[in-house]
Structures are given as C-alpha cells and as structure tokens.
N, C-alpha and C. Protein backbone atom coordinates (compact mmCIF):
# COMPACT_ATOMS: atom_id res chain seq x y z
N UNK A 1 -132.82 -68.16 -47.19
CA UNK A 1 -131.57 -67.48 -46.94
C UNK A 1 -130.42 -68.48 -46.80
N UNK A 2 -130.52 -70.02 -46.37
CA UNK A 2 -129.64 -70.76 -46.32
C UNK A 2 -129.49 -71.24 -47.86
N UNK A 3 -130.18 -71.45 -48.36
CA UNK A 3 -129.85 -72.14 -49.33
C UNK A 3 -129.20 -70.74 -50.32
N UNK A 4 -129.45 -69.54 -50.23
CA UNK A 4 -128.57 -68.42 -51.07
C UNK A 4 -127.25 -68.94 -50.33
N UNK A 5 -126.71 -68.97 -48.89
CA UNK A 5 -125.64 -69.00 -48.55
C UNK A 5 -124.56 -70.09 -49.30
N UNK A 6 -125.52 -71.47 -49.18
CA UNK A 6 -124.86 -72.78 -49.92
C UNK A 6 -125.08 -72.42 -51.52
N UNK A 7 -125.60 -71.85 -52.20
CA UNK A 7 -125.26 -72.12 -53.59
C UNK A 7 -124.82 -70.94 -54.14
N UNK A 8 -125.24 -69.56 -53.89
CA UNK A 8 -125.19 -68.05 -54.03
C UNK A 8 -123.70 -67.08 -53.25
N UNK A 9 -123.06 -68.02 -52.70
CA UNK A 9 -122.44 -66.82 -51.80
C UNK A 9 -121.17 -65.94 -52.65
N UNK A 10 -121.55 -64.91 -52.55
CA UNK A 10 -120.27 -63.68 -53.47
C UNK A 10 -119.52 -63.50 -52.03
N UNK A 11 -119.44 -63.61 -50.96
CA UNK A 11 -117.56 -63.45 -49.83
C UNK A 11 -117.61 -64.31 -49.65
N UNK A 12 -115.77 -64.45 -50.13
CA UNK A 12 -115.42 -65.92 -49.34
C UNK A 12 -115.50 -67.64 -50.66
N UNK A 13 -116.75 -66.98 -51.28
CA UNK A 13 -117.07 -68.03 -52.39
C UNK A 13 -117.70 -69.10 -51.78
N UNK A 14 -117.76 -69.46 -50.49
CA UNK A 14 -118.24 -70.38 -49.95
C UNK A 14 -117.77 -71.78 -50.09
N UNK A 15 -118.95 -72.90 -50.34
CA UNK A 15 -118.68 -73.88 -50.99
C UNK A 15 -117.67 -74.61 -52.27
N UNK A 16 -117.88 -73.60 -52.96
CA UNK A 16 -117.30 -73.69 -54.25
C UNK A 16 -115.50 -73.82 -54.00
N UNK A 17 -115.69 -72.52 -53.18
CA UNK A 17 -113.86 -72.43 -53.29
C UNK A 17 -113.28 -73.72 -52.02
N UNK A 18 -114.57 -74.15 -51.17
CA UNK A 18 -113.52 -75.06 -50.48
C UNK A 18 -113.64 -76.41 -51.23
N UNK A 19 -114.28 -76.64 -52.63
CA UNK A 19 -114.16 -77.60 -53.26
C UNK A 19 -112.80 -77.22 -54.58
N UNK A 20 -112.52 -76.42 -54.72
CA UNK A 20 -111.55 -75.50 -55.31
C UNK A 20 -110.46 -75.75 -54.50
N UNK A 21 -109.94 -75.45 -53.44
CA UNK A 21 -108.80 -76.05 -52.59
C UNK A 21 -108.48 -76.79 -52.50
N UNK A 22 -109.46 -77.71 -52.21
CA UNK A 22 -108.55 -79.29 -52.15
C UNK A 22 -109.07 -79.90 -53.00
N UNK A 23 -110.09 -79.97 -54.04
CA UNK A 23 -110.04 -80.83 -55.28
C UNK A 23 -109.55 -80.89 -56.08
N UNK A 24 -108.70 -79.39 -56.57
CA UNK A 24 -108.19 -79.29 -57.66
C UNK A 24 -106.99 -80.11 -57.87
N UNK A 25 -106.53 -80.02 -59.39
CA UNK A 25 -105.18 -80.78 -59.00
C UNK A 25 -103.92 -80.06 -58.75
N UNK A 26 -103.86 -78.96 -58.77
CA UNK A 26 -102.85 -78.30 -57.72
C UNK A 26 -103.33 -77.61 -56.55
N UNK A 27 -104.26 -78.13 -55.57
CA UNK A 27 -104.66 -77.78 -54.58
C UNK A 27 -103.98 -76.41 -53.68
N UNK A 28 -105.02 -75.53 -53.93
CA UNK A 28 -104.32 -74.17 -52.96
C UNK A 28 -103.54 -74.55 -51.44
N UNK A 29 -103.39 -75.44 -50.79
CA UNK A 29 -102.47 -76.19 -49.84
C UNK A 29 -101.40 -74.89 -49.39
N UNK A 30 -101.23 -74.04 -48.22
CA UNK A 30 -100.18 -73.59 -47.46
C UNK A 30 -98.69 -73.97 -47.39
N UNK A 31 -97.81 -74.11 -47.78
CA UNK A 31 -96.79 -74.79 -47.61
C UNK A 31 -96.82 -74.96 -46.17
N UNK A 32 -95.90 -75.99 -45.82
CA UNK A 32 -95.76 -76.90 -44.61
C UNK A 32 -97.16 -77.64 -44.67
N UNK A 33 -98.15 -77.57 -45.36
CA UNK A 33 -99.16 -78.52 -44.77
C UNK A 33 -99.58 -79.57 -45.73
N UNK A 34 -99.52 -80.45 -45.20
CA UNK A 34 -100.34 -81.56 -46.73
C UNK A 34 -100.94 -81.79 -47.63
N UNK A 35 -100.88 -81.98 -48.64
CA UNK A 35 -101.62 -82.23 -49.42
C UNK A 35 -102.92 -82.98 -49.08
N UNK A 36 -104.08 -82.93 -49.17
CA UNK A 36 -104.98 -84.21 -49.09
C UNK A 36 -104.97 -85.35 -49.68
N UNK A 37 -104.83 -87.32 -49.45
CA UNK A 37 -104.85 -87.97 -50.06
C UNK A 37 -105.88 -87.94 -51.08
N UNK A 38 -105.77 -88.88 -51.99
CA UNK A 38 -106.87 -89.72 -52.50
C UNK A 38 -107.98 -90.13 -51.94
N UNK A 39 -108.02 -90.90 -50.67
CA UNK A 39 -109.31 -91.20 -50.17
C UNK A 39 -109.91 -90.30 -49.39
N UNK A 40 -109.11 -88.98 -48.67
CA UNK A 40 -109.85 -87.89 -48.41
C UNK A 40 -110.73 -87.05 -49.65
N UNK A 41 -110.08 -86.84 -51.10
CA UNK A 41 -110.44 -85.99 -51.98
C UNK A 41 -111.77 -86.82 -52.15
N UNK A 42 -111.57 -87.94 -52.66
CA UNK A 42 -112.71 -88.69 -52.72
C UNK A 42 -113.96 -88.43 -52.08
N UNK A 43 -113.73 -88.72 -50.49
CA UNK A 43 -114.91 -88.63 -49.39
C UNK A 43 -115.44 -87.13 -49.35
N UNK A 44 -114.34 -85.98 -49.83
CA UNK A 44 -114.92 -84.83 -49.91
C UNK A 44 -115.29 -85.13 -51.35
N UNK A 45 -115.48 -85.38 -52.07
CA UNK A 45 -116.02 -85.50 -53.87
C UNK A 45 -117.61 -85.70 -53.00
N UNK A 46 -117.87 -86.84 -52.19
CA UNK A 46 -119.09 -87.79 -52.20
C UNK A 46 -119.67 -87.01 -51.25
N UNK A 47 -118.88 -85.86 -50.44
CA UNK A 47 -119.95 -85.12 -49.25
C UNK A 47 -120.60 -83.83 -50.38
N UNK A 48 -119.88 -83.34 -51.29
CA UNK A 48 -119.92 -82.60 -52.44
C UNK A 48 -121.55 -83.04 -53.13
N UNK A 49 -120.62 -84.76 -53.81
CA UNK A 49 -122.66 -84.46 -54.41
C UNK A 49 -123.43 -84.60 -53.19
N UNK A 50 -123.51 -85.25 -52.09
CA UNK A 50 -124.59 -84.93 -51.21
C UNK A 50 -125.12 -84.12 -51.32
N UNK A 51 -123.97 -83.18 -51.10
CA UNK A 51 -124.76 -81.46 -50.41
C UNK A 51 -125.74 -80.60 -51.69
N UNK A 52 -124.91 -81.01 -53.31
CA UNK A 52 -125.58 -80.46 -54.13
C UNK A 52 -127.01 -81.75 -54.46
N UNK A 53 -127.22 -82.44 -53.81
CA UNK A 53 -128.07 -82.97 -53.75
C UNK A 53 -129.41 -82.53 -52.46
N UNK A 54 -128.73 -81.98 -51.46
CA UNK A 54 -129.84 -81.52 -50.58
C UNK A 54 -130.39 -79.89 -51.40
N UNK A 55 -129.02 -79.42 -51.79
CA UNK A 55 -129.95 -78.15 -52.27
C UNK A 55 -130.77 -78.18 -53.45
N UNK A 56 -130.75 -79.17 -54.46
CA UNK A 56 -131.78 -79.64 -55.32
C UNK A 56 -132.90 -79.93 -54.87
N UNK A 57 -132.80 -80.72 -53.30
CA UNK A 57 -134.52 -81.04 -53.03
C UNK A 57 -134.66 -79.85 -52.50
N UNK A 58 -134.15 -78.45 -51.63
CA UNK A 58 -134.32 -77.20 -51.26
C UNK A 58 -134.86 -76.62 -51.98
N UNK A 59 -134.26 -76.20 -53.20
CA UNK A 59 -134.81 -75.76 -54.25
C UNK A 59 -135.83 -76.22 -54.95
N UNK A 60 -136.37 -77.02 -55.33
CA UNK A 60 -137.35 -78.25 -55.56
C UNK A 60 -138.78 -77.45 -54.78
N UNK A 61 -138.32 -77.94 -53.57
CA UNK A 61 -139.72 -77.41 -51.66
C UNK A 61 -139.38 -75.46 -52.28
N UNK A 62 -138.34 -75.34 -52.14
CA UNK A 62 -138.80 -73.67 -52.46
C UNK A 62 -139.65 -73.51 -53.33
N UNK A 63 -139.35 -73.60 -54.76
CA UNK A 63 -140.10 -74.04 -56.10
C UNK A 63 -141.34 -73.89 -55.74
N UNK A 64 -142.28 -74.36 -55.18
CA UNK A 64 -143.09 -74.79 -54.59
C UNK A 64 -143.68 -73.00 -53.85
N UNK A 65 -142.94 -73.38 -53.21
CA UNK A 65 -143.29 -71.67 -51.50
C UNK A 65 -143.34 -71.02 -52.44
N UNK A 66 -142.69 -70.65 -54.09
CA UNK A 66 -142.53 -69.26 -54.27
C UNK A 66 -143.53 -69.48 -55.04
N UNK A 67 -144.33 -70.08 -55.62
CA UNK A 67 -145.24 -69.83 -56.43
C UNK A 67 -146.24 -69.18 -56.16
N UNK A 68 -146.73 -68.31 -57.49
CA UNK A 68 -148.29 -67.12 -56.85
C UNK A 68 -147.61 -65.79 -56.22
N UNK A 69 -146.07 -65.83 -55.83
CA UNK A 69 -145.63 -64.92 -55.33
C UNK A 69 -144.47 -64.26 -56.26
N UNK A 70 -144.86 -62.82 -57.14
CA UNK A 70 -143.64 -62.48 -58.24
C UNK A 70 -142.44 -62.31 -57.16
N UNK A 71 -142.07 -61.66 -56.15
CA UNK A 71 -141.14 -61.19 -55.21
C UNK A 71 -140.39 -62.74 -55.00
N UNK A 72 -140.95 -63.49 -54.58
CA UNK A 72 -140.13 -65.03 -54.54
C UNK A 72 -140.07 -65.31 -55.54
N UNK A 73 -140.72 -65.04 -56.69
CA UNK A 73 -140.19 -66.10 -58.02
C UNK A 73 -139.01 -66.15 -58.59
N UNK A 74 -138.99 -63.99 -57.98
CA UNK A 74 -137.98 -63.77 -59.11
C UNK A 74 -136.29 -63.87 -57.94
N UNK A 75 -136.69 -64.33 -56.86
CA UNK A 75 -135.66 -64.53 -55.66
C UNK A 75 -135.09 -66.22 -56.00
N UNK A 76 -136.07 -66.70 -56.75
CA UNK A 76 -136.28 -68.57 -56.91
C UNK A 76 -134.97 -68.74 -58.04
N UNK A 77 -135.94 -67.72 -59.03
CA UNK A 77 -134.91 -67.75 -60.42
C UNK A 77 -133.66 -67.10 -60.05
N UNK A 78 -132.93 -67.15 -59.11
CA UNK A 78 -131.92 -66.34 -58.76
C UNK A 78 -131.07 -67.56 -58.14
N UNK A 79 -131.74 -67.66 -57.76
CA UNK A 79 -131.20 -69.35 -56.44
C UNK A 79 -130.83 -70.53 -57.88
N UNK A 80 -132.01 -70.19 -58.28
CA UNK A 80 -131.97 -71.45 -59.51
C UNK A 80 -130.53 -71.30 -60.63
N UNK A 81 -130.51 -70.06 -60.89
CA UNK A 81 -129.33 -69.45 -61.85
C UNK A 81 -128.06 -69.80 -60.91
N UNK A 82 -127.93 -69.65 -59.41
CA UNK A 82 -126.85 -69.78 -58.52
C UNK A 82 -126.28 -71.54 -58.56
N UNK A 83 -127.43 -71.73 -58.48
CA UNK A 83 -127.48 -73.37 -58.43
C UNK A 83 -126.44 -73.96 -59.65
N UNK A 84 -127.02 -73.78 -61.06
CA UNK A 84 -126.33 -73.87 -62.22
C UNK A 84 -124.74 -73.39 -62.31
N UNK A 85 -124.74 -72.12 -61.73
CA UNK A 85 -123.11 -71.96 -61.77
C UNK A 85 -122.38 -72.83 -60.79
N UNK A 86 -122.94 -73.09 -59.61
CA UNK A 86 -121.97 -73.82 -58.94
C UNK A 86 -122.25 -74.60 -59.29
N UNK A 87 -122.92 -76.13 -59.64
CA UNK A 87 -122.73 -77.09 -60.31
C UNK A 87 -121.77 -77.04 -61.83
N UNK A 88 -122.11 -75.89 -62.05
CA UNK A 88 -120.82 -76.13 -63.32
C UNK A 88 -119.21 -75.84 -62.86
N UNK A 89 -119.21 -75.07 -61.62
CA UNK A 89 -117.93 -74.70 -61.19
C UNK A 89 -117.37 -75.83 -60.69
N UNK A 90 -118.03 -76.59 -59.96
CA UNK A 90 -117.67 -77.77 -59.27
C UNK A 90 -117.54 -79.10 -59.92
N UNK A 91 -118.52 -79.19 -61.17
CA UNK A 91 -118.34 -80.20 -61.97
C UNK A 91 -116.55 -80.65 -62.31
N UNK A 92 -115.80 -79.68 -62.84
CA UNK A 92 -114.36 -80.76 -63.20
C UNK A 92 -113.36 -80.72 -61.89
N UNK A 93 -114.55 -81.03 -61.11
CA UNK A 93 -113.57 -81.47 -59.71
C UNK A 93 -114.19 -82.29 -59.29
N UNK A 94 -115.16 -83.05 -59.95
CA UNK A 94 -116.08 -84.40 -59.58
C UNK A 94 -115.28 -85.83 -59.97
N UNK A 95 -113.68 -85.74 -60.70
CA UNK A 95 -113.11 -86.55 -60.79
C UNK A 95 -113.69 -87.48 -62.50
N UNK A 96 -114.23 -87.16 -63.15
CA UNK A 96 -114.79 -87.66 -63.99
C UNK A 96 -114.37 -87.02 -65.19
N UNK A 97 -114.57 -87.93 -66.43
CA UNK A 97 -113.97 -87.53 -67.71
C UNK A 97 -114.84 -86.70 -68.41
N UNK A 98 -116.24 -86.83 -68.24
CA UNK A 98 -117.10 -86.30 -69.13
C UNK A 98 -117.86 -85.10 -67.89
N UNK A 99 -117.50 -84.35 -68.70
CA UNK A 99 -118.14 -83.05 -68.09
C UNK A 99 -119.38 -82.73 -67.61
N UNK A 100 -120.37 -83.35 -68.82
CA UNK A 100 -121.75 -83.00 -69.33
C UNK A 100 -122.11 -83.98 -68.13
N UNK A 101 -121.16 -85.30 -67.70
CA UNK A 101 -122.22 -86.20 -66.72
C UNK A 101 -121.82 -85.88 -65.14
N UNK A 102 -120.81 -85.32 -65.08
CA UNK A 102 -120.46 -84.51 -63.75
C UNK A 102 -121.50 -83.67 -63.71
N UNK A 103 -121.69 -82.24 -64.60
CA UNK A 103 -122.63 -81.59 -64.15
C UNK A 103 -124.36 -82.70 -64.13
N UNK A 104 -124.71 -83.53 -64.73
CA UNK A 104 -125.92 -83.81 -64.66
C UNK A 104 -126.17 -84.80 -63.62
N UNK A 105 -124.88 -85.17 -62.81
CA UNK A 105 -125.16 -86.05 -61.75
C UNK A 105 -125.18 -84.89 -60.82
N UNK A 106 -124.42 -83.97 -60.54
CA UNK A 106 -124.56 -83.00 -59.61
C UNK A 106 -125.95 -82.31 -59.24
N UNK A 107 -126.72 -82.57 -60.78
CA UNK A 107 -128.01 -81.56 -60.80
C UNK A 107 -129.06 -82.64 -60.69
N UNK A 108 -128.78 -83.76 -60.54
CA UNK A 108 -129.68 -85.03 -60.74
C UNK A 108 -131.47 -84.31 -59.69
N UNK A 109 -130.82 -84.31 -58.30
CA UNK A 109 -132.38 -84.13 -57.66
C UNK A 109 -132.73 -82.83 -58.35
N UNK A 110 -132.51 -82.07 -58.77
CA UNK A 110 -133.32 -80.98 -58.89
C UNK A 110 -133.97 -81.10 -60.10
N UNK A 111 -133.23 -81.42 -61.38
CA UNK A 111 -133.75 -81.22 -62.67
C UNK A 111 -134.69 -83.27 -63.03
N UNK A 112 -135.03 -84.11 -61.66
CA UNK A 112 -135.34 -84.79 -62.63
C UNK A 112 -136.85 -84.95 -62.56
N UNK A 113 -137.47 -83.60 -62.16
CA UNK A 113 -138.97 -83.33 -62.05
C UNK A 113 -139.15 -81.81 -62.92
N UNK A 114 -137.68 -81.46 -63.18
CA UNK A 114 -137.66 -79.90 -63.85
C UNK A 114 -136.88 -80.01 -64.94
N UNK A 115 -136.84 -80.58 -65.95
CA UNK A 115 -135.40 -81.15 -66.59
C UNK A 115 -135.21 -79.30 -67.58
N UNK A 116 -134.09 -79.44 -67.71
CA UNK A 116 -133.54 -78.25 -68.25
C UNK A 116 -132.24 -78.96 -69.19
N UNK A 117 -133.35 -79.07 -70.19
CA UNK A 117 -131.58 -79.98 -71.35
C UNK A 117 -131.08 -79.14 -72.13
N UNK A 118 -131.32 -77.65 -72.18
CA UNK A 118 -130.78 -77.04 -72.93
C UNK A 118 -129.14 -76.82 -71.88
N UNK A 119 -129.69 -76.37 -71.00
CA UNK A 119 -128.25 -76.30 -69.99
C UNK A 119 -127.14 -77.02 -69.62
N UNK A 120 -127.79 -78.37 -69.67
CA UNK A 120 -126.89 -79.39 -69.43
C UNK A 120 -126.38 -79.44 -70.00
N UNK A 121 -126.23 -79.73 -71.50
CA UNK A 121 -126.14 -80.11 -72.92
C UNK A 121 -124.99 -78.58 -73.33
N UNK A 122 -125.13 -77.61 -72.68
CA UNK A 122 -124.26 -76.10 -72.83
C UNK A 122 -122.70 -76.58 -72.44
N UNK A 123 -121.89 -76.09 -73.70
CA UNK A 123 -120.60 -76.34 -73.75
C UNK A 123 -120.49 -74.87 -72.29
N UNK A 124 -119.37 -76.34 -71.59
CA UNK A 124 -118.94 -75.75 -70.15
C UNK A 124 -117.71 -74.64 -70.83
N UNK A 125 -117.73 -73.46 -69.91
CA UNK A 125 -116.83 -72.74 -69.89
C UNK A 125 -117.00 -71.44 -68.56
N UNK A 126 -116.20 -71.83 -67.93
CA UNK A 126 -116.39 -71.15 -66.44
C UNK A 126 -116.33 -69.20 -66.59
N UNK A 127 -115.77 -69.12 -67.81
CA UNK A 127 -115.59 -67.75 -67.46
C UNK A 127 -116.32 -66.75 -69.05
N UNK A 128 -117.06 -67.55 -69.90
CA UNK A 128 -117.64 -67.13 -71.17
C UNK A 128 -119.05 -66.96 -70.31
N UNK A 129 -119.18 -65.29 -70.60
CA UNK A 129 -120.43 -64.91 -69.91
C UNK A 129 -121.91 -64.93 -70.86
N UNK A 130 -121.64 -65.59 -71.98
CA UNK A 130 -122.47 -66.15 -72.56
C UNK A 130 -123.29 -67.25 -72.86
N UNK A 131 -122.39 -67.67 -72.14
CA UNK A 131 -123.38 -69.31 -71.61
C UNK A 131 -124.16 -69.04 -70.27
N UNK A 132 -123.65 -67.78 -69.30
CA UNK A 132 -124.58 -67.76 -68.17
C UNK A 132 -125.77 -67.19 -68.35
N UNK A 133 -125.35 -66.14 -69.75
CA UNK A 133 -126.98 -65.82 -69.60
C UNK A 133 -127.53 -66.89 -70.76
N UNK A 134 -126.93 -67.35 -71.59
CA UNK A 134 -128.04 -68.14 -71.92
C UNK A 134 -128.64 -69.82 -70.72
N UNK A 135 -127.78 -69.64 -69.74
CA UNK A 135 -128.38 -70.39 -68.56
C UNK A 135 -129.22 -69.64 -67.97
N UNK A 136 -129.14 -68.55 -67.88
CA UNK A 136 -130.13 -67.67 -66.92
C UNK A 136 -131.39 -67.21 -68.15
N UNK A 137 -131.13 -67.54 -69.47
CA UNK A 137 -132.67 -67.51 -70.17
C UNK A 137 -133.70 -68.38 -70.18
N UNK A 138 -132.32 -69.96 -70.40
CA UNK A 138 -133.42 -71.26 -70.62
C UNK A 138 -134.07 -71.11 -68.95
N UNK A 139 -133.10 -70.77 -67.92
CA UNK A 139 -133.71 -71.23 -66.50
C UNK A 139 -135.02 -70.36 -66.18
N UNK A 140 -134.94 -68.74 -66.84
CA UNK A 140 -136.17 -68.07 -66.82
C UNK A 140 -137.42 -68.68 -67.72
N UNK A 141 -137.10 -69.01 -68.44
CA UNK A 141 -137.81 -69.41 -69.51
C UNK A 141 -138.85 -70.62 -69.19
N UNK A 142 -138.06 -71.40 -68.80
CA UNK A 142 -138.64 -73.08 -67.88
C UNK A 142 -139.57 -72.47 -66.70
N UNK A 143 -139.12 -72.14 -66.04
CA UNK A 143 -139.42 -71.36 -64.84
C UNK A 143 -141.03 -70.74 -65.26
N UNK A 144 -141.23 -69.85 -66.12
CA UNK A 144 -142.19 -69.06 -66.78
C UNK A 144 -143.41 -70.14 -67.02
N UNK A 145 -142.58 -70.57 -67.88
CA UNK A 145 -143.81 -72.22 -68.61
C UNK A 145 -144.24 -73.22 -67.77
N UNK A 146 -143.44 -73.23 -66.68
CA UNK A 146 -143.27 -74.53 -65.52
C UNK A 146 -144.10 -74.17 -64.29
N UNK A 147 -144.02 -72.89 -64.42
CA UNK A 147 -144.63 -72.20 -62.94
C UNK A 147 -146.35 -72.48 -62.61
N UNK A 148 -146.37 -73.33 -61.33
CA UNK A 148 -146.56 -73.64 -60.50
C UNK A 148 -148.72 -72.97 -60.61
C-alpha cells in the first residue's frame, strides 16, 4: 500500500507533482515566494533518484511476495505500470539532455535484474496513450515470462 502511495497516487499526484513544482523550468511558485535555487533543485533532483531508487528495490522484494499469487500479480503489474509512468513523468526534470538516460537511470534498481528494453528505448511522450499501453503490454508480457 506504500509503495501504490509513492508511485500510483491519482489525489494530489503525489510525488510526481512535487517534482513538477519546483523542477520545472517555470516552477508552479505562489507569487511573493521564491523561486528555488540551483543547489536546492539539484539536492531535490538527487533525493528524487533516491526515492525512485528505493521503490525499485520495493518493487523488486514485492516481485517476489506476489508470486504463486494471481490477486498480487495482477496488483504487482499495476505498481509496475505506475512505476514506468512516473519515471517517465519525472524523467525531463532530471536535468539531463537525453531522455532515454534520465528515464534508465531513474529505473536503474529495478530493471537491472528485470530489464525491460522495449520501454526504455519507447519514444517519451507524456500524454500519447499509446505508448502506455504499449508499456503496460511489454510490462505484462515480461512479467508473464519472468514470473517467479
């Protein structure tokens, strides 16, 4: 249930949108209040991959719990599909030129015991709902062949 909250959350957006506020480059910012420097955006960039780095090994140890069980698998492949969008949402706010290595450093712990290169390798586009399901096929798909 925590890890739906950190990668899955529909109110509020969670994570995503408070990397959306102040990473972007016109940062949603209140008037009267500051902008964030540079070395703040930064230190939030590096708490960013952390965190999508703990939910890769989460997901990883879940991976694991849900196997043998269809009710978790298909709760896994859900988390797993969640996972992928926010790493792609968050990717061009990782400060980096190349897209493809934002998202694959973001996804580093999870995919480098599960690799999924069809996804990575998927021309980014945040709002073409055709790349999610073909993320949510290769991720079923792996998932199917991979399972545990």
């Amino acid at each position: 249930m925590v890890l739906q909250g950190c990668v899955g959350t529909t109110v509020n957006q969670g994570p995503a949108e408070i990397a959306n506020v102040f990473l972007s480059e016109e940062p949603n910012i209140p008037s009267g209040h500051q902008r964030p420097s540079l070395q703040l955006k930064n230190n939030l960039r590096n708490v960013f991959k952390e965190f999508c780095a703990r939910c890769g090994e989460a997901l990883s140890k879940n991976r694991k719990l849900a196997s043998g069980n269809e009710k978790q698998c298909e709760y896994h492949k859900e988390l797993e599909r969640n996972f992928y969008l926010f790493t792609e949402r968050l990717a061009p706010l990782m400060d980096h030129t190349n897209h493809k290595h934002s998202v694959a450093m973001l996804r580093k712990t999870y995919i480098n015991g599960f690799i999924i290169p069809s996804v990575i390798q998927s021309p980014s586009s945040n709002d073409d709902r055709s790349d999610v399901d073909n993320q949510s096929k290769t991720i079923n798909g792996v998932w199917n062949h991979h399972r545990l």
